[in-house]
Every structure is written in structure tokens, then in C-alpha cells.
C-alpha atoms as a PDB file:
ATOM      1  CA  UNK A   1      15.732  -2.098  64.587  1.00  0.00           C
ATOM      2  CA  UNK A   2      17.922  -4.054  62.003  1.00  0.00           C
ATOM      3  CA  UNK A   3      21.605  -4.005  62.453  1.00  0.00           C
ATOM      4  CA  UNK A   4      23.499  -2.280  59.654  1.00  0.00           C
ATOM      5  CA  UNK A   5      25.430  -5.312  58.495  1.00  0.00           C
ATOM      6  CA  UNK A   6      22.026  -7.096  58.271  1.00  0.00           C
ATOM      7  CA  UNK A   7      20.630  -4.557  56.207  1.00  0.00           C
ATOM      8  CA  UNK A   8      23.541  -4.423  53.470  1.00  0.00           C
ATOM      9  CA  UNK A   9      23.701  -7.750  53.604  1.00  0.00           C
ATOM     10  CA  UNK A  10      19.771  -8.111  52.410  1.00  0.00           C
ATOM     11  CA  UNK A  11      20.333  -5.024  50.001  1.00  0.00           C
ATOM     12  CA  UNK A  12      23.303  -7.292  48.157  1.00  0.00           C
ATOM     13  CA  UNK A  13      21.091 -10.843  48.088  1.00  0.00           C
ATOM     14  CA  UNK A  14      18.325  -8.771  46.130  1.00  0.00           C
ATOM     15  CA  UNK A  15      20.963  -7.066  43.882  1.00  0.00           C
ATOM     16  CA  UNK A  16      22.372 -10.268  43.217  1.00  0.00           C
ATOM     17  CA  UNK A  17      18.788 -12.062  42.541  1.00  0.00           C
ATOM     18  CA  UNK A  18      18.536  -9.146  40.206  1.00  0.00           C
ATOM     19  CA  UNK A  19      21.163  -9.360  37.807  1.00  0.00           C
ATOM     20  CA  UNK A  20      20.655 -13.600  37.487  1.00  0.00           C
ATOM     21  CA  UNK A  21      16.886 -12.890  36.878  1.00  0.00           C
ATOM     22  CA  UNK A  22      17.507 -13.970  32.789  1.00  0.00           C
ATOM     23  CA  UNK A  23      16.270 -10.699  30.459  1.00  0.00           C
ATOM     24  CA  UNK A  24      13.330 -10.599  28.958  1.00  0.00           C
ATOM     25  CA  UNK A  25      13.643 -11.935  25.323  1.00  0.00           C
ATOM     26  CA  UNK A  26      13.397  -9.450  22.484  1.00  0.00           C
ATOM     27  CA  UNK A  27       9.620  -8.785  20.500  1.00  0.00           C
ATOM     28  CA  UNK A  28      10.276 -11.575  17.756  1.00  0.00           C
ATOM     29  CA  UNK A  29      11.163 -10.267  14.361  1.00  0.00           C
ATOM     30  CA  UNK A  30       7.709 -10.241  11.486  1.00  0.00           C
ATOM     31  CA  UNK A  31       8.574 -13.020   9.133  1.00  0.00           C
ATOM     32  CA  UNK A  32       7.204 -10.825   6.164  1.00  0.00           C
ATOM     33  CA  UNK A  33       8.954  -7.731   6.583  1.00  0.00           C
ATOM     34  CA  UNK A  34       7.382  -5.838   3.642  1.00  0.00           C
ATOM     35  CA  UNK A  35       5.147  -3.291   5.714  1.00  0.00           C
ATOM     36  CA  UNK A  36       5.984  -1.035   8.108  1.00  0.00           C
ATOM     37  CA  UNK A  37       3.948   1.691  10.895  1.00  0.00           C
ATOM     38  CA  UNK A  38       5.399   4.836  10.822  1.00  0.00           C
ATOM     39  CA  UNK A  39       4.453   8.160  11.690  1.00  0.00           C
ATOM     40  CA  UNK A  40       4.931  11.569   9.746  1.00  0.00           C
ATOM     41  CA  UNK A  41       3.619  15.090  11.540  1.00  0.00           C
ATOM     42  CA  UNK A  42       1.308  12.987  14.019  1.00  0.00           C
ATOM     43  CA  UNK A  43      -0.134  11.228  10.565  1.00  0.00           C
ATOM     44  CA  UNK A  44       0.011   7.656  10.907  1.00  0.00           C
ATOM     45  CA  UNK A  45       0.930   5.527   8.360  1.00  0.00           C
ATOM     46  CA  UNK A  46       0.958   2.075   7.361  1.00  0.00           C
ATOM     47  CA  UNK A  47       3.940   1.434   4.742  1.00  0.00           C
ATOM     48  CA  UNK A  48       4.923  -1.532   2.609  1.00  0.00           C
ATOM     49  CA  UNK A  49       7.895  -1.774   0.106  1.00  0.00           C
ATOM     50  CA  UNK A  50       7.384  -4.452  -2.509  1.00  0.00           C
ATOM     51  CA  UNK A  51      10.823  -5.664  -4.069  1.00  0.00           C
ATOM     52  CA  UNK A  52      10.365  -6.455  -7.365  1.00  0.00           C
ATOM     53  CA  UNK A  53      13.296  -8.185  -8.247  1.00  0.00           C
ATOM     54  CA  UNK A  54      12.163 -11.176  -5.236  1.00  0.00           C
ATOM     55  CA  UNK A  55       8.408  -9.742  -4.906  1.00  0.00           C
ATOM     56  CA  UNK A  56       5.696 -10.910  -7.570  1.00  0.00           C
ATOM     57  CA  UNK A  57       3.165  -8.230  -7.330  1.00  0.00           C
ATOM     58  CA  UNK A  58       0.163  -8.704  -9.590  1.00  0.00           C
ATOM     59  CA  UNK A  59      -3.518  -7.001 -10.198  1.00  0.00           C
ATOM     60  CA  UNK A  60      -6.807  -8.755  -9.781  1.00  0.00           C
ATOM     61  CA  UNK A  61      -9.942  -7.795 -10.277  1.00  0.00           C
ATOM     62  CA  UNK A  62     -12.410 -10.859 -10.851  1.00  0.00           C
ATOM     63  CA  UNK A  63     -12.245 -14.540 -10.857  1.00  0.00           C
ATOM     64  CA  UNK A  64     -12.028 -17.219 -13.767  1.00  0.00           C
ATOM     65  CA  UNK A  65     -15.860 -17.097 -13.754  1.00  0.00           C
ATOM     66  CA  UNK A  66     -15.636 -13.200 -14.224  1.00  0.00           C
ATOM     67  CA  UNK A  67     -16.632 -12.658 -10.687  1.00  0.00           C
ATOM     68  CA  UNK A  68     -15.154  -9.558  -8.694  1.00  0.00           C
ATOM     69  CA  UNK A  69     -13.397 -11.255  -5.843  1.00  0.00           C
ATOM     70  CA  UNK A  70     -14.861  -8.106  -3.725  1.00  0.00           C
ATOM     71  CA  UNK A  71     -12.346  -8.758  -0.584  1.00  0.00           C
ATOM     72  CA  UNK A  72      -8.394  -9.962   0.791  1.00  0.00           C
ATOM     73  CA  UNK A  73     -10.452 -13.038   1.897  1.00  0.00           C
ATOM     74  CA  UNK A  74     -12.245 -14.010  -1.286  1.00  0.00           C
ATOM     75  CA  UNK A  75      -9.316 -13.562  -3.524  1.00  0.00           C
ATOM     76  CA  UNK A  76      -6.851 -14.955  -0.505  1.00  0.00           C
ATOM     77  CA  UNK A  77      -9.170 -18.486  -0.391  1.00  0.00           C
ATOM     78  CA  UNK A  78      -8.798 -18.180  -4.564  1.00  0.00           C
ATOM     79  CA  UNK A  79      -5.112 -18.426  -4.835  1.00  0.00           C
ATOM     80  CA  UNK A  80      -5.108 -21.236  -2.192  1.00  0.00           C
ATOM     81  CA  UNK A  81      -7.330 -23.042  -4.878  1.00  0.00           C
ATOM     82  CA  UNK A  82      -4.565 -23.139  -6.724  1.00  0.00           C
ATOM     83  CA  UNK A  83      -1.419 -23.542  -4.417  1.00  0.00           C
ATOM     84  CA  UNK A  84      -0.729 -19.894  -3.469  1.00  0.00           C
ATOM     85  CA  UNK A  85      -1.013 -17.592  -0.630  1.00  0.00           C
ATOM     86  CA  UNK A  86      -1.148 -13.471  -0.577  1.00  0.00           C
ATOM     87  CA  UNK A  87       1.451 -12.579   1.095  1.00  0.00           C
ATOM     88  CA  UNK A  88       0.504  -8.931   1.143  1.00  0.00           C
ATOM     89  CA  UNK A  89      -2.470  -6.531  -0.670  1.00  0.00           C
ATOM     90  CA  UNK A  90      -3.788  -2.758  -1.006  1.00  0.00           C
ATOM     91  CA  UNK A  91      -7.281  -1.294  -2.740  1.00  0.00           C
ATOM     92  CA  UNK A  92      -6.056  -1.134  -6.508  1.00  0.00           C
ATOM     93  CA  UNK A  93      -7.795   1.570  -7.981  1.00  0.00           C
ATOM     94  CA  UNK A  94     -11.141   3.256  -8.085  1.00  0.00           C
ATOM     95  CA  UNK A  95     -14.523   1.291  -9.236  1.00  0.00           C
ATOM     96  CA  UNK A  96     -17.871   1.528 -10.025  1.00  0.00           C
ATOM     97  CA  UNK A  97     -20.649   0.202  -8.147  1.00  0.00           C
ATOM     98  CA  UNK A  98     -20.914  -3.560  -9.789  1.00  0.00           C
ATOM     99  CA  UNK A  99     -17.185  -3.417  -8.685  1.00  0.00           C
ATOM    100  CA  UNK A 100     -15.575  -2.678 -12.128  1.00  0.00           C
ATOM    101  CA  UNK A 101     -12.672  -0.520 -12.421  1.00  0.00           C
ATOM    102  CA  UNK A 102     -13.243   3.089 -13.119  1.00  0.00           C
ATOM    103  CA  UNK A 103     -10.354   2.929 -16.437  1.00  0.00           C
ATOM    104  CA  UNK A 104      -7.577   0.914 -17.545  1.00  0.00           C
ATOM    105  CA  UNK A 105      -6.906  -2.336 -15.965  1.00  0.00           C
ATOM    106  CA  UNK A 106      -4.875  -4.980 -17.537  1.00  0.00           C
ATOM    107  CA  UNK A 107      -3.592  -8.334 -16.198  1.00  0.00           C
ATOM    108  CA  UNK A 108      -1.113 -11.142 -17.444  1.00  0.00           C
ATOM    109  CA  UNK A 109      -1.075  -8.928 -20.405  1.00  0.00           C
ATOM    110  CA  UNK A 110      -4.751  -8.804 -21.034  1.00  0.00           C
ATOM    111  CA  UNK A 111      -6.550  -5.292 -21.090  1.00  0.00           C
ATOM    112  CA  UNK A 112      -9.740  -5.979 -18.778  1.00  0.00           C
ATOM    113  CA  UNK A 113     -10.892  -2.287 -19.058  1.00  0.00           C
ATOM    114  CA  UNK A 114      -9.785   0.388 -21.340  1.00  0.00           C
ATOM    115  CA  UNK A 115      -8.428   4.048 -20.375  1.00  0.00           C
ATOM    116  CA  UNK A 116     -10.780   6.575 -19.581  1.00  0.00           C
ATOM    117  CA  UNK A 117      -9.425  10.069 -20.966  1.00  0.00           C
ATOM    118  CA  UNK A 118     -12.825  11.670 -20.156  1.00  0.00           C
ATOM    119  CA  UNK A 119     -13.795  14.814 -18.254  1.00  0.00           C
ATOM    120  CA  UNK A 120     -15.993  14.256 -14.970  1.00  0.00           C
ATOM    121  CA  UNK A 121     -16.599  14.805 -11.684  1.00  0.00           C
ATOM    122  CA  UNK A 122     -14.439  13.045  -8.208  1.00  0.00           C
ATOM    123  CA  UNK A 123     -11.150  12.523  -8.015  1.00  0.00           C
ATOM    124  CA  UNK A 124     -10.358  10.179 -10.341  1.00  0.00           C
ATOM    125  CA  UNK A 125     -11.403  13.328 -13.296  1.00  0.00           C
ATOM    126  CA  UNK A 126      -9.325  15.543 -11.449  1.00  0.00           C
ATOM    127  CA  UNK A 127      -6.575  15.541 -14.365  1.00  0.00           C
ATOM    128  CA  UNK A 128      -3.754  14.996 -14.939  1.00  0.00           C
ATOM    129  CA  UNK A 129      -4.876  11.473 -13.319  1.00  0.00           C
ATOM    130  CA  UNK A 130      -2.346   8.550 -14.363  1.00  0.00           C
ATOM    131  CA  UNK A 131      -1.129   4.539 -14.707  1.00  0.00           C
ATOM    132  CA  UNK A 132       0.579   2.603 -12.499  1.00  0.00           C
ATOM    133  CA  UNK A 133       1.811  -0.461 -14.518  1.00  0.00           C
ATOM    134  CA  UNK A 134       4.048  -3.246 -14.079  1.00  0.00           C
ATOM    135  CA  UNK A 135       6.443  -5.111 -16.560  1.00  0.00           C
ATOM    136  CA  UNK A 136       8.474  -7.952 -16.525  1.00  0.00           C
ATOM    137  CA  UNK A 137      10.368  -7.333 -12.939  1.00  0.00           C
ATOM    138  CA  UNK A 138      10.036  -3.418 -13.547  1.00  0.00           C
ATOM    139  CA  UNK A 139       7.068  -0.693 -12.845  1.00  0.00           C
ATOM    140  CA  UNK A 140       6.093   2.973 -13.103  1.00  0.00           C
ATOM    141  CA  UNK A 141       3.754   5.577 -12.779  1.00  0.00           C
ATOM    142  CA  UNK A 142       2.716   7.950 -16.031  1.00  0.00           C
ATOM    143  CA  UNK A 143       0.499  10.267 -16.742  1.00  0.00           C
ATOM    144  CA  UNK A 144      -2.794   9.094 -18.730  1.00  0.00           C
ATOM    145  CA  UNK A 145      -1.900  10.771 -21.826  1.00  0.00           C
ATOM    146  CA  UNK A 146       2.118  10.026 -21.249  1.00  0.00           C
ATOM    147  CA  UNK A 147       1.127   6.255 -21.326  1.00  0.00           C
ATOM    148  CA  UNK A 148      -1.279   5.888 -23.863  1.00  0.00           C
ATOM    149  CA  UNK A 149       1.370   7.450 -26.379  1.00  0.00           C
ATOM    150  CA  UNK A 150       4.412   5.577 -25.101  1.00  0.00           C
ATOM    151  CA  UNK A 151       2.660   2.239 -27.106  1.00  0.00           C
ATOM    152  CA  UNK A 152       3.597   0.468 -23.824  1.00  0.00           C
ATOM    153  CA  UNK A 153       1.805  -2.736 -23.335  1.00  0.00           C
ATOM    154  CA  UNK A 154       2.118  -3.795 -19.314  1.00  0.00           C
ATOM    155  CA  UNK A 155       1.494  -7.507 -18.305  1.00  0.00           C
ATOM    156  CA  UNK A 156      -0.423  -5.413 -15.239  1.00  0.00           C
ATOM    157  CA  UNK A 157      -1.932  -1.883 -15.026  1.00  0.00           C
ATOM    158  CA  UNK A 158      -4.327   0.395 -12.826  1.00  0.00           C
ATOM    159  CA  UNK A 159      -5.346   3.387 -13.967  1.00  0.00           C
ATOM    160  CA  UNK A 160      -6.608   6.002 -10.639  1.00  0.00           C
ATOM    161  CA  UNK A 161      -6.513   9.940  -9.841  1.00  0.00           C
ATOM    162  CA  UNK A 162      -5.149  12.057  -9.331  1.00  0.00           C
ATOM    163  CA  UNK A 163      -1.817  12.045 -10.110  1.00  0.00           C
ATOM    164  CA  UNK A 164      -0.369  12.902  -6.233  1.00  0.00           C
ATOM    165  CA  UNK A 165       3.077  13.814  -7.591  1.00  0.00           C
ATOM    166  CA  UNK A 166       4.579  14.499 -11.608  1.00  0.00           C
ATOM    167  CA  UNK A 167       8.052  15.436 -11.633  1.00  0.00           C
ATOM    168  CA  UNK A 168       8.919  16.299  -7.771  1.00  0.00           C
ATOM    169  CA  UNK A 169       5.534  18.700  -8.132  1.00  0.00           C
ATOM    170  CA  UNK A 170       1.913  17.662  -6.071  1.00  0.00           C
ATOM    171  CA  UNK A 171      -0.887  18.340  -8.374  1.00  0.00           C
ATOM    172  CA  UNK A 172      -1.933  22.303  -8.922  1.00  0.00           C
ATOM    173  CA  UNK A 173      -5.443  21.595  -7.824  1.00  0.00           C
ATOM    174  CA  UNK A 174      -3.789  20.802  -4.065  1.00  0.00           C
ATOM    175  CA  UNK A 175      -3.843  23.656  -1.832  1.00  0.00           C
ATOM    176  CA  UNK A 176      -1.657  23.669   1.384  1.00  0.00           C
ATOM    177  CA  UNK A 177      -3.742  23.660   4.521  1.00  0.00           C
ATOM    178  CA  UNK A 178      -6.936  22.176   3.107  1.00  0.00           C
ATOM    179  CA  UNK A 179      -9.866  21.194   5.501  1.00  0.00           C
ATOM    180  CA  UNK A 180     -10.751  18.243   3.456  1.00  0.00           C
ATOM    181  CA  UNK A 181      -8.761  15.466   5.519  1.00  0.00           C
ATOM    182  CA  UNK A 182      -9.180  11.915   5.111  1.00  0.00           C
ATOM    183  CA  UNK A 183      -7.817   8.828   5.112  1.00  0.00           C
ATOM    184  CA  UNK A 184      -6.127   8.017   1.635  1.00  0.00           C
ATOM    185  CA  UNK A 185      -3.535   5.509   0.205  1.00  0.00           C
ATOM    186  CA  UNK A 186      -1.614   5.747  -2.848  1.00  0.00           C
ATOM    187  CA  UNK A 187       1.743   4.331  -4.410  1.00  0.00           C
ATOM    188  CA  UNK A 188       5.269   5.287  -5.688  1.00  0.00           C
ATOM    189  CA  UNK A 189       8.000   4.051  -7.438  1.00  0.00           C
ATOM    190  CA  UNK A 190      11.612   4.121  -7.124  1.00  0.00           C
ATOM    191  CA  UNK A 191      14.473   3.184  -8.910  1.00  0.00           C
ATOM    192  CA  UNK A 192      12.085   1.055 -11.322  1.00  0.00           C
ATOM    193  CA  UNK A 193      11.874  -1.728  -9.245  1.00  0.00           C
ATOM    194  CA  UNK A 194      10.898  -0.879  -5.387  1.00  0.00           C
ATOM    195  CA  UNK A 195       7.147   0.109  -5.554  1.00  0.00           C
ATOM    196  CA  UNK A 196       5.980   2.082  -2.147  1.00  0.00           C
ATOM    197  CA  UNK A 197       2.954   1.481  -0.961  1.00  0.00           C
ATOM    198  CA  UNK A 198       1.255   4.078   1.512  1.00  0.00           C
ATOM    199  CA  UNK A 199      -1.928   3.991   3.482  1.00  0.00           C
ATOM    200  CA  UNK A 200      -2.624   7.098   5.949  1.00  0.00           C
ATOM    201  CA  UNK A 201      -4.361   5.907   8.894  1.00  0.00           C
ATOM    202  CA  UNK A 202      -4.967   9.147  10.163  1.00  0.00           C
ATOM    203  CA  UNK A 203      -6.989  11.760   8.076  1.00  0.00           C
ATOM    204  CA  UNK A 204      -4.552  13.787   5.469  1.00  0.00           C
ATOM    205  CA  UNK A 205      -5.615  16.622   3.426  1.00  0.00           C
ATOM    206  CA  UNK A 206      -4.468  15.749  -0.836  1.00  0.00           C
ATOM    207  CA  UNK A 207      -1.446  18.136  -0.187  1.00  0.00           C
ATOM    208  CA  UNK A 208       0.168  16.944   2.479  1.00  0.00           C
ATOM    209  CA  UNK A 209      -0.217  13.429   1.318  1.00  0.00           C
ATOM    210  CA  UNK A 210       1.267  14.578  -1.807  1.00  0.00           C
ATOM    211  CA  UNK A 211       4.773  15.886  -0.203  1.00  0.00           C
ATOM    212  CA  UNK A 212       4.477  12.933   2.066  1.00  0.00           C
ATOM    213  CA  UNK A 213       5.312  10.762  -1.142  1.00  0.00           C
ATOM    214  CA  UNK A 214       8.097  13.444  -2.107  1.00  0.00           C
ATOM    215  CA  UNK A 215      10.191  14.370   1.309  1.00  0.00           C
ATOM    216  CA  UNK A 216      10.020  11.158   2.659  1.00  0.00           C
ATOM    217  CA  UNK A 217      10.076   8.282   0.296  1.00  0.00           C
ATOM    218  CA  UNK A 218      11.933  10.465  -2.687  1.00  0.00           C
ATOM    219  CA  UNK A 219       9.533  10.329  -5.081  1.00  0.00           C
ATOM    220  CA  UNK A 220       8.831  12.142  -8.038  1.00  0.00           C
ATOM    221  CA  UNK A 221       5.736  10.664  -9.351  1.00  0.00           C
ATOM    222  CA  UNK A 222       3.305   8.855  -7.278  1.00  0.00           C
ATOM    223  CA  UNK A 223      -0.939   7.976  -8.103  1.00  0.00           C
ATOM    224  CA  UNK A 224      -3.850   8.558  -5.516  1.00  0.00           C
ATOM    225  CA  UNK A 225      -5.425   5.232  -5.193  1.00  0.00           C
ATOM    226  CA  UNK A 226      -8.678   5.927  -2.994  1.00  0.00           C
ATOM    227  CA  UNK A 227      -9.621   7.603   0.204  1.00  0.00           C
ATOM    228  CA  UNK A 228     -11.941   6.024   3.002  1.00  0.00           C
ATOM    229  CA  UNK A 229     -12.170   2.092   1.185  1.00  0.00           C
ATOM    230  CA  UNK A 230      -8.399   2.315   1.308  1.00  0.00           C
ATOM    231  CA  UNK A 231      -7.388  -1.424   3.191  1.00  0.00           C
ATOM    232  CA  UNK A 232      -4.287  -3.393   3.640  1.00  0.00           C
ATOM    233  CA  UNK A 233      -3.885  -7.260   4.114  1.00  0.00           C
ATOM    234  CA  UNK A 234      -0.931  -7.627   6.256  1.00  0.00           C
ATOM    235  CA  UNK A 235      -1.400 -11.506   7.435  1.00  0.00           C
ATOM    236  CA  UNK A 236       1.929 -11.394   9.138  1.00  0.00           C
ATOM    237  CA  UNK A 237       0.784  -8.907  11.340  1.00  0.00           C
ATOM    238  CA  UNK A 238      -2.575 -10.376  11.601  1.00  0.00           C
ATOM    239  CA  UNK A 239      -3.988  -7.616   9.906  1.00  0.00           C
ATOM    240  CA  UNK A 240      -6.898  -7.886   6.888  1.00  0.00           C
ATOM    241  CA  UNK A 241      -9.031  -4.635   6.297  1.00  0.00           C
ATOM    242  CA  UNK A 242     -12.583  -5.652   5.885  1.00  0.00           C
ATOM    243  CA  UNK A 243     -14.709  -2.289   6.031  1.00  0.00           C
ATOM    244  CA  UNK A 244     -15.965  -1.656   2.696  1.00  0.00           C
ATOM    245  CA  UNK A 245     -16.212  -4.376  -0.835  1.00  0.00           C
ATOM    246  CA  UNK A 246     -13.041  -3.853  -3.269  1.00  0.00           C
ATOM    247  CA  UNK A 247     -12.287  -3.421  -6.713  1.00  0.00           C
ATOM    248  CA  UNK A 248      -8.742  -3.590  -8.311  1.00  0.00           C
ATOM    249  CA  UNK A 249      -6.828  -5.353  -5.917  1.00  0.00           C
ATOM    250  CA  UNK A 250      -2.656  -4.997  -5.901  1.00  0.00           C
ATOM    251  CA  UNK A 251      -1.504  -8.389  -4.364  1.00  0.00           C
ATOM    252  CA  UNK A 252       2.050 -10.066  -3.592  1.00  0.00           C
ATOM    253  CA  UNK A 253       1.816 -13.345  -4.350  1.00  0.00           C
ATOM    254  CA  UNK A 254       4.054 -16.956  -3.021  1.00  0.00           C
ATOM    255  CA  UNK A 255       3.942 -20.150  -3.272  1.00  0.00           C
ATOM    256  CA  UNK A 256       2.022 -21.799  -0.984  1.00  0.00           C
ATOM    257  CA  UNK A 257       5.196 -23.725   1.996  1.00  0.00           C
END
């Protein structure tokens, strides 16, 4: 049997080892800090915030040759062409099967596709759809027919449906406690110049998604951008969605350190 004294004494050496052990050093900090993983009502999300007074978020579509990039790592290998980098990227709107954009799509000022205002069938008919455009440091979201009066001419715009929220409302066609759940992404925009950027990783029915946008981000208006292609390009986190070819693309873009 061990004596008393012996056994405090070895309880106190381990106690002592203990506290001189150094503590393990903290998860290091992303160095792009844009995105976020969240979750909402056991929906998981993946959530980026793009600043545009230090962000320069831009559309692509196609190359100089008029070739859809198709994928992050086509247009990513682009930009390094010429001295840049993506720093971050979403699906930018809905397309057709060559790849086009469904309606309007401008960049650097220059109208690549022209608004649709016709009647069809899939989401992107299901009316009101909308714009998300961006101008000189500022951006928005408007209803189809809302934009095409306003005579505003964007340096970059997307065109998708439907509209997820006008004015604080989801769209009327949403009905709460729908079966049809999937995964989805869309955007927001606050204050003008923070654009929200939302991809549910878990399936979401159109309504919930919608409300999403509206009780937990504070929007008032925010655009459905697709549903299963939806990807994110998150190279600080080591993270490039490759499942299905892209479209539009909606890209932060740096200069190459």
C-alpha cells in the first residue's frame, strides 16, 4: 500500500505538470473572411458578405474569345492570365443549355443578353422574377418591369427568378410547408452596398428560403439564383464546387500578391 504523503505528493507533481503543459493554440483565423457556415432551423448554410465599398464584385459569363468559362477553375486560371485571382464566386443566374444566360446580363457596361419579360414554364417565369445589378460601388435588386422602366444602365447585371422577397413579402406563389425541398442559393442587398450571398446546403422548400433572407439577414428584396447547380468557390477555405457546368458567374476579384 502507498503511504498517504506519497500519494498527495504524486497527485501535486501531475497537477503541476498540468498547468505548465503550454495550451493548445487557437484554430487560426481564415485570411478571407467574406463567407461564413451557419445554421438556421437545422438548414445549413453557407454565407458570404461582399463589401462593396473594399470588394470588387463583377459578372462573367464567357471569355475574350466568346467562350463560356463553364467553371470557378476555368474562369479562376483566366484572371491569372491577366494578373488576378478570385477571391470568392457563386452560380450567377439561370442558363440555357450552350451555357447562355436565360435574360439580361450585362458586364463593364455592355448588355451581353437582353431581358426576357416573357411568360413560360420553371422558375425563372414564375413572375414577378427580377435584376440584380451593380453600379459604380453600389447594387440592388428590382423587379423585371421596375428595372426596365427606371432607364438604369448597370456596369453589371443578372437577371433570375423568382423574386424570393419584394418589399419584406416572399413571393405569393410560396406556400408555407411545401414538400418541394432543395438545395437553392440566392442574394440580397443591404444598405446599397453589402450584397448577401446565400447558399442552402441542406434542402429548403422556396418559402422558407424566402423568410430566411427576411428574419435573418433583414432583407426586403432578395432574387432566387438556382437550385441543385448552386456552387461556391471559397479558396480560403479550400472549397471550389465542381458538380455541374456554370453559366453567369458572380466573382470577387484582387489583384494577384
Amino acid at each position: 500500500m502507498i503511504p498517504a504523503v506519497l500519494r498527495l505528493a504524486a497527485a501535486l507533481l501531475t497537477a503541476t505538470l498540468a498547468l505548465s503543459r503550454p495550451l493548445a493554440a487557437p484554430a487560426p483565423a481564415l485570411a478571407d473572411d467574406r463567407c461564413r457556415s451557419e445554421t438556421a432551423d437545422a438548414v445549413r448554410l453557407t454565407v458570404c458578405t461582399v463589401d462593396l465599398a473594399r470588394d470588387n464584385l463583377r459578372l462573367f459569363w464567357a471569355d475574350a474569345e466568346g467562350r463560356p468559362y463553364g467553371s470557378f477553375r476555368s474562369l479562376e486560371a483566366d484572371l491569372e492570365r491577366q494578373g488576378l485571382r478570385l477571391a470568392l464566386a457563386v452560380n450567377g443566374g439561370m442558363y440555357h443549355a450552350d451555357l447562355s444566360p436565360v435574360g439580361l446580363h450585362v458586364e463593364n457596361g455592355r448588355p451581353m443578353r437582353t431581358a426576357s419579360t416573357a411568360d413560360g414554364p420553371g422558375n425563372f417565369h414564375l413572375k414577378p422574377n427580377g435584376v440584380f445589378w451593380i453600379d459604380r460601388g453600389r447594387a440592388g435588386i428590382s423587379e423585371t418591369g421596375q428595372f426596365l422602366a427606371s432607364g438604369l444602365k448597370p456596369q453589371f447585371a443578372t437577371q433570375s427568378g423568382p423574386m424570393l422577397l419584394r418589399r419584406g413579402a416572399p413571393h405569393p406563389a410560396f406556400r408555407a410547408g411545401s414538400d418541394s425541398r432543395k438545395i437553392r442559393n440566392g442574394v440580397a442587398v443591404l444598405d446599397g452596398t453589402r450584397v448577401i450571398l446565400v447558399k442552402a446546403e441542406t434542402p429548403i422548400n422556396f418559402h422558407d428560403f424566402a423568410e430566411l433572407f427576411r428574419d435573418r439577414f433583414g432583407a426586403t428584396d432578395a432574387l432566387f439564383l438556382d437550385g441543385t447547380i448552386s456552387a461556391v468557390h471559397w479558396p480560403a477555405a479550400g472549397r471550389s464546387d465542381t458538380s455541374y457546368p456554370l453559366g453567369p458567374i458572380l466573382g470577387v476579384v484582387e489583384t494577384r500578391r
